[in-house]
C-alpha atoms as a PDB file:
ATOM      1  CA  UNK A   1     -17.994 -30.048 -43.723  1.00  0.00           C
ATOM      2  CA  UNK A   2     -20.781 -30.022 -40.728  1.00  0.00           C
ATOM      3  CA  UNK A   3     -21.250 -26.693 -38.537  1.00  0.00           C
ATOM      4  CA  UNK A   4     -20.130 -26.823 -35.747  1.00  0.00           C
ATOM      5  CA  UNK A   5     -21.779 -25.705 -32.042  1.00  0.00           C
ATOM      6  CA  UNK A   6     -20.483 -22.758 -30.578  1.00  0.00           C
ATOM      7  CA  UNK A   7     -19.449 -24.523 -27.827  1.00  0.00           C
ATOM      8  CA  UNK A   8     -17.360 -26.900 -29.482  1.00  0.00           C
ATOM      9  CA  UNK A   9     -15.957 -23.678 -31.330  1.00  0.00           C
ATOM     10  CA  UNK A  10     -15.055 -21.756 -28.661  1.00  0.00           C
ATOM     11  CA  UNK A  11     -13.470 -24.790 -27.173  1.00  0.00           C
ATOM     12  CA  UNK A  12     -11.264 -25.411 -30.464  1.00  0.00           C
ATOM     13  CA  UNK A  13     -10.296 -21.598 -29.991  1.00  0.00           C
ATOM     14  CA  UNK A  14      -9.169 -22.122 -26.816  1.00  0.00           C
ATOM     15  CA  UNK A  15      -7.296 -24.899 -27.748  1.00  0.00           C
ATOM     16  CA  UNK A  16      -6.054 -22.565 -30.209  1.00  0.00           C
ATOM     17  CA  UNK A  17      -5.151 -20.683 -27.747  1.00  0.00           C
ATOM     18  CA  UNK A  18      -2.764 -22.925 -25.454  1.00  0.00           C
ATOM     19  CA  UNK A  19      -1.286 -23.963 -28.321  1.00  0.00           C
ATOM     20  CA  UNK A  20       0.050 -20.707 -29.622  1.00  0.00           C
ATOM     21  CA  UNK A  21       1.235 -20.014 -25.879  1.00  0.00           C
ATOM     22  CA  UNK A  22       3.083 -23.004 -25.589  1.00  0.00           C
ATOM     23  CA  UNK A  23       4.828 -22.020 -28.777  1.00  0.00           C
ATOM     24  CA  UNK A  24       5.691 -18.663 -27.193  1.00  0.00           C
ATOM     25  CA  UNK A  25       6.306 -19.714 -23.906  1.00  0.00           C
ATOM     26  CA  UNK A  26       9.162 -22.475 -26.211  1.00  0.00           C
ATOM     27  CA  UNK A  27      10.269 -19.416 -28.098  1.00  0.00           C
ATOM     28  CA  UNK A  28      11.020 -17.527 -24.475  1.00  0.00           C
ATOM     29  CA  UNK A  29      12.734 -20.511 -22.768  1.00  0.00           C
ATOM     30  CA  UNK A  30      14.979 -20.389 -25.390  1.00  0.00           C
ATOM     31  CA  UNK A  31      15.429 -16.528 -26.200  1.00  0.00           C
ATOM     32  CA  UNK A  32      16.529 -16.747 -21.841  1.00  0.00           C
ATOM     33  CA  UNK A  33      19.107 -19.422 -22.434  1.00  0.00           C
ATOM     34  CA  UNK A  34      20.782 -17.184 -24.011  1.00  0.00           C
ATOM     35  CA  UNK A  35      22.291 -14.998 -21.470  1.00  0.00           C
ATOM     36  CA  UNK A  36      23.090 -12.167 -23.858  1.00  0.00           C
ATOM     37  CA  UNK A  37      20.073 -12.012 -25.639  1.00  0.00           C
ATOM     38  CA  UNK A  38      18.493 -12.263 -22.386  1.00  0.00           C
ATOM     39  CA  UNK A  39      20.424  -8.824 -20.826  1.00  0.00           C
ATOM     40  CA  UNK A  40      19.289  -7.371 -24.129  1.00  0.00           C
ATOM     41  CA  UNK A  41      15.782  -7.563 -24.651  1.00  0.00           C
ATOM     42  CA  UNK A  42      14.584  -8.093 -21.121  1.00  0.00           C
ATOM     43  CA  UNK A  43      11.357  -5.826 -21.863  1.00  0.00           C
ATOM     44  CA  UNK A  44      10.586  -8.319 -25.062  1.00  0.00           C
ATOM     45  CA  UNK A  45      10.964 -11.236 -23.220  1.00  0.00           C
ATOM     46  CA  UNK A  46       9.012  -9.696 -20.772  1.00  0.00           C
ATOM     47  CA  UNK A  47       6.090  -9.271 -23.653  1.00  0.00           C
ATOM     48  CA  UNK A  48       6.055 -12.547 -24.912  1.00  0.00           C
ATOM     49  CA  UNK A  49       5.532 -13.754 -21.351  1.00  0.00           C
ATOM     50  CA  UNK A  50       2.151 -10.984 -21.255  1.00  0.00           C
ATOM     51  CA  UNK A  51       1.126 -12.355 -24.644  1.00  0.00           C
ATOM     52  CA  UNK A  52       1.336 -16.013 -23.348  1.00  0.00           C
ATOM     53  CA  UNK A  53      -0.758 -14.692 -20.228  1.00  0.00           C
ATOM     54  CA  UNK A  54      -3.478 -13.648 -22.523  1.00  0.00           C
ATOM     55  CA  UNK A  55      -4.027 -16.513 -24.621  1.00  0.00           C
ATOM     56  CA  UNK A  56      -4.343 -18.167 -21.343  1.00  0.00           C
ATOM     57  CA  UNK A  57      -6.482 -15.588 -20.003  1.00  0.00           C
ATOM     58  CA  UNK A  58      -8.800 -15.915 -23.469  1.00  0.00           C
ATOM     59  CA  UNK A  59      -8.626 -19.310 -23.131  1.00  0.00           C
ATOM     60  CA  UNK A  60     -10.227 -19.172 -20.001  1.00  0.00           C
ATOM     61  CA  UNK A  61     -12.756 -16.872 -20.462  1.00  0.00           C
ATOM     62  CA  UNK A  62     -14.093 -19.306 -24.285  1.00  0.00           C
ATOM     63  CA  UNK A  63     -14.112 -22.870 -22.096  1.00  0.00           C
ATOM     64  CA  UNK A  64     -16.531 -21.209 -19.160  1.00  0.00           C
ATOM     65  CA  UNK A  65     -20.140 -21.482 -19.024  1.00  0.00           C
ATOM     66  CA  UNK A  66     -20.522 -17.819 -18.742  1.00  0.00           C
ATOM     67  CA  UNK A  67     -18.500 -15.814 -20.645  1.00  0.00           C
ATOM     68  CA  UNK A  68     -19.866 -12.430 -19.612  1.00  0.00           C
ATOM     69  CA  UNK A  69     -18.606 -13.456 -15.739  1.00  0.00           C
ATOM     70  CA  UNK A  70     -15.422 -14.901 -16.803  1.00  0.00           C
ATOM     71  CA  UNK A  71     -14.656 -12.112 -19.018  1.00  0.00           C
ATOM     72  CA  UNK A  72     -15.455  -9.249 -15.894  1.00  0.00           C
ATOM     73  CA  UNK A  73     -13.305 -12.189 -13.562  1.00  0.00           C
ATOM     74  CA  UNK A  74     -10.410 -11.857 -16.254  1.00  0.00           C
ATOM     75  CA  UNK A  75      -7.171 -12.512 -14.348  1.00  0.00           C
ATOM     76  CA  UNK A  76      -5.406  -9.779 -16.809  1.00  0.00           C
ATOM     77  CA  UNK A  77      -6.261  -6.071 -16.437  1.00  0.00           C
ATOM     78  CA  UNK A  78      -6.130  -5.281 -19.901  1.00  0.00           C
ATOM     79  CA  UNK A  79      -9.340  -7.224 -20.748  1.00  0.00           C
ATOM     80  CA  UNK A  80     -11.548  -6.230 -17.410  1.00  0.00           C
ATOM     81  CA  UNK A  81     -10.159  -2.288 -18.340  1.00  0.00           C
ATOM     82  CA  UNK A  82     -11.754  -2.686 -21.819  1.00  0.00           C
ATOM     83  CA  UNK A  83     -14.692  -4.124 -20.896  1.00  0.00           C
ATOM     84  CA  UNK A  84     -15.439  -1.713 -18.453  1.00  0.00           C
ATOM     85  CA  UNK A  85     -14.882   1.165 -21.165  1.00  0.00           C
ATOM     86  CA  UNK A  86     -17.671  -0.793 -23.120  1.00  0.00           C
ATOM     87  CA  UNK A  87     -19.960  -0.807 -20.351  1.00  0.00           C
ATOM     88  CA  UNK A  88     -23.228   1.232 -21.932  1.00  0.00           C
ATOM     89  CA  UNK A  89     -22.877   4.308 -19.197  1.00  0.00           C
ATOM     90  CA  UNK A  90     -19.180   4.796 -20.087  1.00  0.00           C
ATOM     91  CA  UNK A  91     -19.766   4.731 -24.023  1.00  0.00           C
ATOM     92  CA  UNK A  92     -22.546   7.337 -23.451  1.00  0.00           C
ATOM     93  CA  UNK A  93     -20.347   9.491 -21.541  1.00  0.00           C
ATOM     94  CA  UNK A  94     -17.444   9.108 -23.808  1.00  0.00           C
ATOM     95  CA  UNK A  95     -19.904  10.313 -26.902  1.00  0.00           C
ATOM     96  CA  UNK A  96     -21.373  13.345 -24.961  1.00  0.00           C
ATOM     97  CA  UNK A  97     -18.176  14.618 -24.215  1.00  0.00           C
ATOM     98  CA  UNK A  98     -17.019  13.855 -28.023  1.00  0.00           C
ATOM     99  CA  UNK A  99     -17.154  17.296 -30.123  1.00  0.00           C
ATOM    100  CA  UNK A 100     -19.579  15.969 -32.214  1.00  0.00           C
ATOM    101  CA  UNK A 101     -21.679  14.535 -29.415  1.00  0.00           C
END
């Protein structure tokens, strides 16, 4: 097998990616049709639609040039939120106020 650029990986990933949403967003369309199933899990319907907006979101971020910008421009708060507790500052902070900081 030949290695493959990261560039071409991270595009694969992403294709990945829009793949396994498509499956969910399927999986949802159907779960809806259901009008009793619907009325009974509206908060898990409600998560598979989040989960299919973060593989797009991922997606995203693995086809740009820079993923460092695409990742802080994240359409989903859950990925800028935990970048920004990575952020250097914040991790030094976190381990000074730590008991065994």
């Amino acid at each position: 097998m030949a290695p493959i650029d990261r560039s071409n990986l991270l595009a694969m990933l992403a294709e990945e990616l829009d793949a396994a949403r498509a499956q969910i967003e399927a999986l949802g369309l159907v779960l809806i049709d259901d009008s009793d199933v619907a009325a009974r899990h509206v908060t898990e319907l409600q998560a598979l639609d989040h989960v299919g907006q973060r593989c797009a979101s991922v997606a995203a971020i693995l086809r740009s040039d820079d993923l460092h910008a695409a990742s802080l421009g994240a359409c989903l708060e859950s990925i800028t939120a935990r970048l920004e507790d990575r952020r250097p500052e914040r991790i030094d902070a976190a381990v000074a106020r730590s008991p065994r900081g």
